[in-house]
C-alpha atoms as a PDB file:
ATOM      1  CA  UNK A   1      66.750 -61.516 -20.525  1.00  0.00           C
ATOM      2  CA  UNK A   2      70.029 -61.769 -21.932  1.00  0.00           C
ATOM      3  CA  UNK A   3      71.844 -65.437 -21.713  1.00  0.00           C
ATOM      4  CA  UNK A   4      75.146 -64.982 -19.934  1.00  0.00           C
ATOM      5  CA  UNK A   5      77.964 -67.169 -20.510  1.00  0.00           C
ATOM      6  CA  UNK A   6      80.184 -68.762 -17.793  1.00  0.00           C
ATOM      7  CA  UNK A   7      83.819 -69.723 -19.060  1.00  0.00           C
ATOM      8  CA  UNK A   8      85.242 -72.204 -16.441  1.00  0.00           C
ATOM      9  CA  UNK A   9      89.128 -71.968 -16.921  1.00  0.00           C
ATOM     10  CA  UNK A  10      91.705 -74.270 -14.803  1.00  0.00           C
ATOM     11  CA  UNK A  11      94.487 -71.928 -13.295  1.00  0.00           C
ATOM     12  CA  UNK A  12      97.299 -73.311 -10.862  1.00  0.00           C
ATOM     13  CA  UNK A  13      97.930 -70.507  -8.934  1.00  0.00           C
ATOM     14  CA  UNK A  14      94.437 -68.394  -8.386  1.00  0.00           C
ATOM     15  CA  UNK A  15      96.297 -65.795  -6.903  1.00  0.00           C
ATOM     16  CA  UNK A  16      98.414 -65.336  -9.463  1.00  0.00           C
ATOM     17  CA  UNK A  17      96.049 -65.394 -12.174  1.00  0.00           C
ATOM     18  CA  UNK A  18      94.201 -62.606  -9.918  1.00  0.00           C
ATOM     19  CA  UNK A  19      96.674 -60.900 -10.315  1.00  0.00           C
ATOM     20  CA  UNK A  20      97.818 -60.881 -14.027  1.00  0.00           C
ATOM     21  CA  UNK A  21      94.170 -60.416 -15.322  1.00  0.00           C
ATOM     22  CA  UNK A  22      93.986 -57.102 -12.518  1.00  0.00           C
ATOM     23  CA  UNK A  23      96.375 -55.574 -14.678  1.00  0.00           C
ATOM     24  CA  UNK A  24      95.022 -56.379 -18.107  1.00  0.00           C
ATOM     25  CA  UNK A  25      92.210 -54.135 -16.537  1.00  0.00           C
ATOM     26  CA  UNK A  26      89.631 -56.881 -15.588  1.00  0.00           C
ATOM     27  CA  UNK A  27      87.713 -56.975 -12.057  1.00  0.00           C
ATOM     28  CA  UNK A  28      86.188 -59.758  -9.840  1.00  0.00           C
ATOM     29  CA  UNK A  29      82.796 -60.440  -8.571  1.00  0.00           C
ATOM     30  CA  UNK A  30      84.019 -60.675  -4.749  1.00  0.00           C
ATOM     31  CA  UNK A  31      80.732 -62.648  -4.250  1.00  0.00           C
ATOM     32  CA  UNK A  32      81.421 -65.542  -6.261  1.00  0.00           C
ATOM     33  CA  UNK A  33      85.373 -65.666  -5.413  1.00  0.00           C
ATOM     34  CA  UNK A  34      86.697 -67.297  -2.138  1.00  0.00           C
ATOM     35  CA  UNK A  35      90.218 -69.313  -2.068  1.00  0.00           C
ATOM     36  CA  UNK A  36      89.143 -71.865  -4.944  1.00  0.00           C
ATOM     37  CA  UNK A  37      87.386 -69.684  -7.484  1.00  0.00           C
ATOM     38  CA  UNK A  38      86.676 -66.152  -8.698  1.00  0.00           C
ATOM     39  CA  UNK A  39      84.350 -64.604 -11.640  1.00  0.00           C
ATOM     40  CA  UNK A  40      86.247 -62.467 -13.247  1.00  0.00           C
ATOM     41  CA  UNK A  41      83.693 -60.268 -15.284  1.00  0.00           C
ATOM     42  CA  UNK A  42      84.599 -59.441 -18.979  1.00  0.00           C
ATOM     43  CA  UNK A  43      80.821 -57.174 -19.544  1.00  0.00           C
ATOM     44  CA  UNK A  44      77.467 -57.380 -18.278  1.00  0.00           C
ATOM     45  CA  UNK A  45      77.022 -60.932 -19.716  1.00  0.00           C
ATOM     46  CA  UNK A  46      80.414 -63.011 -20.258  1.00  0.00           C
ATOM     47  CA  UNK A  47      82.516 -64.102 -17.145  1.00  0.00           C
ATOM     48  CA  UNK A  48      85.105 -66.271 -16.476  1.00  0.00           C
ATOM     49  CA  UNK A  49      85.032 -68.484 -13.764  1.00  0.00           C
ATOM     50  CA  UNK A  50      88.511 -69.017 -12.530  1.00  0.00           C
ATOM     51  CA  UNK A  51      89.421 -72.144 -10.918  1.00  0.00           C
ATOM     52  CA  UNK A  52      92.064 -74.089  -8.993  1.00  0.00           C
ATOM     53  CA  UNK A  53      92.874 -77.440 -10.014  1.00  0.00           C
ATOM     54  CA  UNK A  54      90.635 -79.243  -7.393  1.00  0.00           C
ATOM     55  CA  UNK A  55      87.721 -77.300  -7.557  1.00  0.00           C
ATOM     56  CA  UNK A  56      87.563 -77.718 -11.686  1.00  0.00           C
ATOM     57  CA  UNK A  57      88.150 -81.268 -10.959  1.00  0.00           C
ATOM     58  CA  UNK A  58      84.859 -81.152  -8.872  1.00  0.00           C
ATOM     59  CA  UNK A  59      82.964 -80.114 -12.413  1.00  0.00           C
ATOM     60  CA  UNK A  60      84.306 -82.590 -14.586  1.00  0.00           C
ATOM     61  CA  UNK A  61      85.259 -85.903 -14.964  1.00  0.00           C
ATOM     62  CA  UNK A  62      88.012 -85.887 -17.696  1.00  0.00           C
ATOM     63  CA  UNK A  63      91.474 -85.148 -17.169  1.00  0.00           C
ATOM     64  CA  UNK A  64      92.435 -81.541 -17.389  1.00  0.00           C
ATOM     65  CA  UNK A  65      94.238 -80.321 -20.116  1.00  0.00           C
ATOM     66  CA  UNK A  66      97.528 -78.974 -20.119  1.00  0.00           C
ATOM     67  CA  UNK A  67      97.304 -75.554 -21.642  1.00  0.00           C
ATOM     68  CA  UNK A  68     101.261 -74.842 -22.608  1.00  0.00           C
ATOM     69  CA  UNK A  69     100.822 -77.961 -24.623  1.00  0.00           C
ATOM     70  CA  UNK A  70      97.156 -78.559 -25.637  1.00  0.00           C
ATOM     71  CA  UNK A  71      94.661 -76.543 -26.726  1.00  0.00           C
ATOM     72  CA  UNK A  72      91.179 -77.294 -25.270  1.00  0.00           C
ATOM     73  CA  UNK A  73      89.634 -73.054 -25.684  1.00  0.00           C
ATOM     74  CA  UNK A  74      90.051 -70.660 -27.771  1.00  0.00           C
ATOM     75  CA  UNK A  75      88.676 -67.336 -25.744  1.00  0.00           C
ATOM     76  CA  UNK A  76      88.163 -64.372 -28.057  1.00  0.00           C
ATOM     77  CA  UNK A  77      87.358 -60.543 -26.635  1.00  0.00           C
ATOM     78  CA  UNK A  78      86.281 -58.266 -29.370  1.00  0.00           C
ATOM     79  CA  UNK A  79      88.054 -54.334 -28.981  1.00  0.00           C
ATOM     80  CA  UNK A  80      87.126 -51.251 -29.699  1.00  0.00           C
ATOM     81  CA  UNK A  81      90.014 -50.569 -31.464  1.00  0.00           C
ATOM     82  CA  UNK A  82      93.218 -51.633 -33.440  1.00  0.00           C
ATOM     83  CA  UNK A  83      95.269 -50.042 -30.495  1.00  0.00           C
ATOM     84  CA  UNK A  84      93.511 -51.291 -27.798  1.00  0.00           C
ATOM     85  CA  UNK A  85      94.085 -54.952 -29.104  1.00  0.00           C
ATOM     86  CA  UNK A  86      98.286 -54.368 -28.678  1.00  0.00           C
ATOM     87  CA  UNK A  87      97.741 -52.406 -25.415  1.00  0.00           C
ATOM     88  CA  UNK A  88      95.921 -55.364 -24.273  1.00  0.00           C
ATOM     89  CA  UNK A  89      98.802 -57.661 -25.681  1.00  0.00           C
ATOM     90  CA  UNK A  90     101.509 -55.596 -24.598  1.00  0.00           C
ATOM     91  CA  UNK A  91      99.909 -55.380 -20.876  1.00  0.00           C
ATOM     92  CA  UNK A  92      99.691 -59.664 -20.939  1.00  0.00           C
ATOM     93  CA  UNK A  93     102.935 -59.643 -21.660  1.00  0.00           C
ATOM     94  CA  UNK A  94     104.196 -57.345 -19.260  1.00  0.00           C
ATOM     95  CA  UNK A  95     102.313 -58.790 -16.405  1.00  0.00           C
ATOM     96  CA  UNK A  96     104.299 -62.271 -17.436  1.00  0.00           C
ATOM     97  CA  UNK A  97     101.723 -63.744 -20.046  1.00  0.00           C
ATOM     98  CA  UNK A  98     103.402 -64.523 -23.396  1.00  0.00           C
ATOM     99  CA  UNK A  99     102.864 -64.108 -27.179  1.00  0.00           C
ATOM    100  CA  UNK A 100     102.188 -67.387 -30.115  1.00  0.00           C
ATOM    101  CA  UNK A 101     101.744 -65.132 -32.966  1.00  0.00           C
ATOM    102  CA  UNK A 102     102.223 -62.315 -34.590  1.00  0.00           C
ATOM    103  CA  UNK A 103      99.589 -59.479 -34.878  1.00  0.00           C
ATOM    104  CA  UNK A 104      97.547 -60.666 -37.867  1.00  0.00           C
ATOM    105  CA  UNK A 105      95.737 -57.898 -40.564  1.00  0.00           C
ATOM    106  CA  UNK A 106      92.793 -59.072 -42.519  1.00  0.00           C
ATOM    107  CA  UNK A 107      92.234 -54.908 -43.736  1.00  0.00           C
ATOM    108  CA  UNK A 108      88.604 -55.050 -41.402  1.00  0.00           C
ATOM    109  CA  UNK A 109      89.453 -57.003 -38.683  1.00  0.00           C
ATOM    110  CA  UNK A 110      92.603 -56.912 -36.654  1.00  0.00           C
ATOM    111  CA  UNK A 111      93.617 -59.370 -33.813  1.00  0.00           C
ATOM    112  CA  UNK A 112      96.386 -60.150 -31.770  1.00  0.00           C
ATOM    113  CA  UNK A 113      96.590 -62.839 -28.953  1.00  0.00           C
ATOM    114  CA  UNK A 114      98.702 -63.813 -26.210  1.00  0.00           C
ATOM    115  CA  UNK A 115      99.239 -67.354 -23.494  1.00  0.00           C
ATOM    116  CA  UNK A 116      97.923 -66.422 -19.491  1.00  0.00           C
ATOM    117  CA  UNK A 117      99.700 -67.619 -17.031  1.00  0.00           C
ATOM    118  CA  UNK A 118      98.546 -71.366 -17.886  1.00  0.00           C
ATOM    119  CA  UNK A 119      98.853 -71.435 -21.629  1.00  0.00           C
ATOM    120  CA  UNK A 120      95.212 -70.575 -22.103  1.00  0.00           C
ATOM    121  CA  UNK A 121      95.198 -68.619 -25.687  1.00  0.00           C
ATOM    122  CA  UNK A 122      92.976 -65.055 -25.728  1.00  0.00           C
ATOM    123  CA  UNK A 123      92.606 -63.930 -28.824  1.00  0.00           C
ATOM    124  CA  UNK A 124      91.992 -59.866 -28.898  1.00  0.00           C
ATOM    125  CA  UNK A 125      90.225 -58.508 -32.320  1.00  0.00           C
ATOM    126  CA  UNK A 126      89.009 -55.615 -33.745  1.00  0.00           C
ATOM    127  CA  UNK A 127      86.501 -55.318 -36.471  1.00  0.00           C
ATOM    128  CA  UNK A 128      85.606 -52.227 -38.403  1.00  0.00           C
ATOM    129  CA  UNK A 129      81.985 -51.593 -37.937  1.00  0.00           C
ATOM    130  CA  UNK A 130      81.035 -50.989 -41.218  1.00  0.00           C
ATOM    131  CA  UNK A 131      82.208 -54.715 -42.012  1.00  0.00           C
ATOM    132  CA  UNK A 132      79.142 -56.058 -39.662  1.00  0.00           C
ATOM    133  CA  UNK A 133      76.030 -57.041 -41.783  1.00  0.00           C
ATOM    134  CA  UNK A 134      73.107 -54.804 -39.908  1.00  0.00           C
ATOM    135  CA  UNK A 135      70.544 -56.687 -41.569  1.00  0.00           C
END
């Protein structure tokens, strides 16, 4: 069996953030989502669990970081291609999210990034496939 991964990400406004990451494309597990959390599924193995304020609290006790001014993730999505990393940007930003960077060109792998609607950074790449090692 495959080991999932669970990214637990503060958000103020869960409705909100519903709605921003509906129209980068993304849907919700409606059986792990009620008015304090939703899984938001990325593929078969990697979601993200988003969460109000109180109910990340419940998880953790440290102080939750401020994402428009801290850093405490980095979440990077792999693409399937150069394009689809600035429709992705272009559709954050158009659904209110916000650019730190500028697209960045290494010749075999291409990313691009943009702030949610709480400052959390996603970082969007693409990477030739001849580039991976097979081996």
């Amino acid at each position: 069996m495959a080991t999932k991964i669970f990214v637990n990400l503060p958000v103020k406004d869960l409705n909100q953030s519903v709605d921003f990451f509906t129209k980068l494309g993304f849907s919700f597990n409606a059986q792990f989502t009620d008015e304090t959390a939703t899984s938001m599924i990325v593929s078969d193995d990697i979601f993200i669990m988003l969460l109000t304020h109180d109910k990340f609290k419940s998880f953790t006790p440290k102080e939750i970081c401020d994402a428009t001014k801290s850093t405490e993730v980095l979440v990077c999505l792999s693409s399937e291609s150069r394009e689809k990393v600035d429709e992705m940007v272009r559709n954050a930003v158009a659904a209110g999210g916000s650019t730190y960077n500028e697209p960045q060109d290494y010749g075999f792998i291409y990313a691009h990034g943009f702030q949610d609607l709480d400052g959390h950074i996603w970082e969007v790449m693409f990477m030739e496939p001849s580039a991976i090692n097979q081996s």
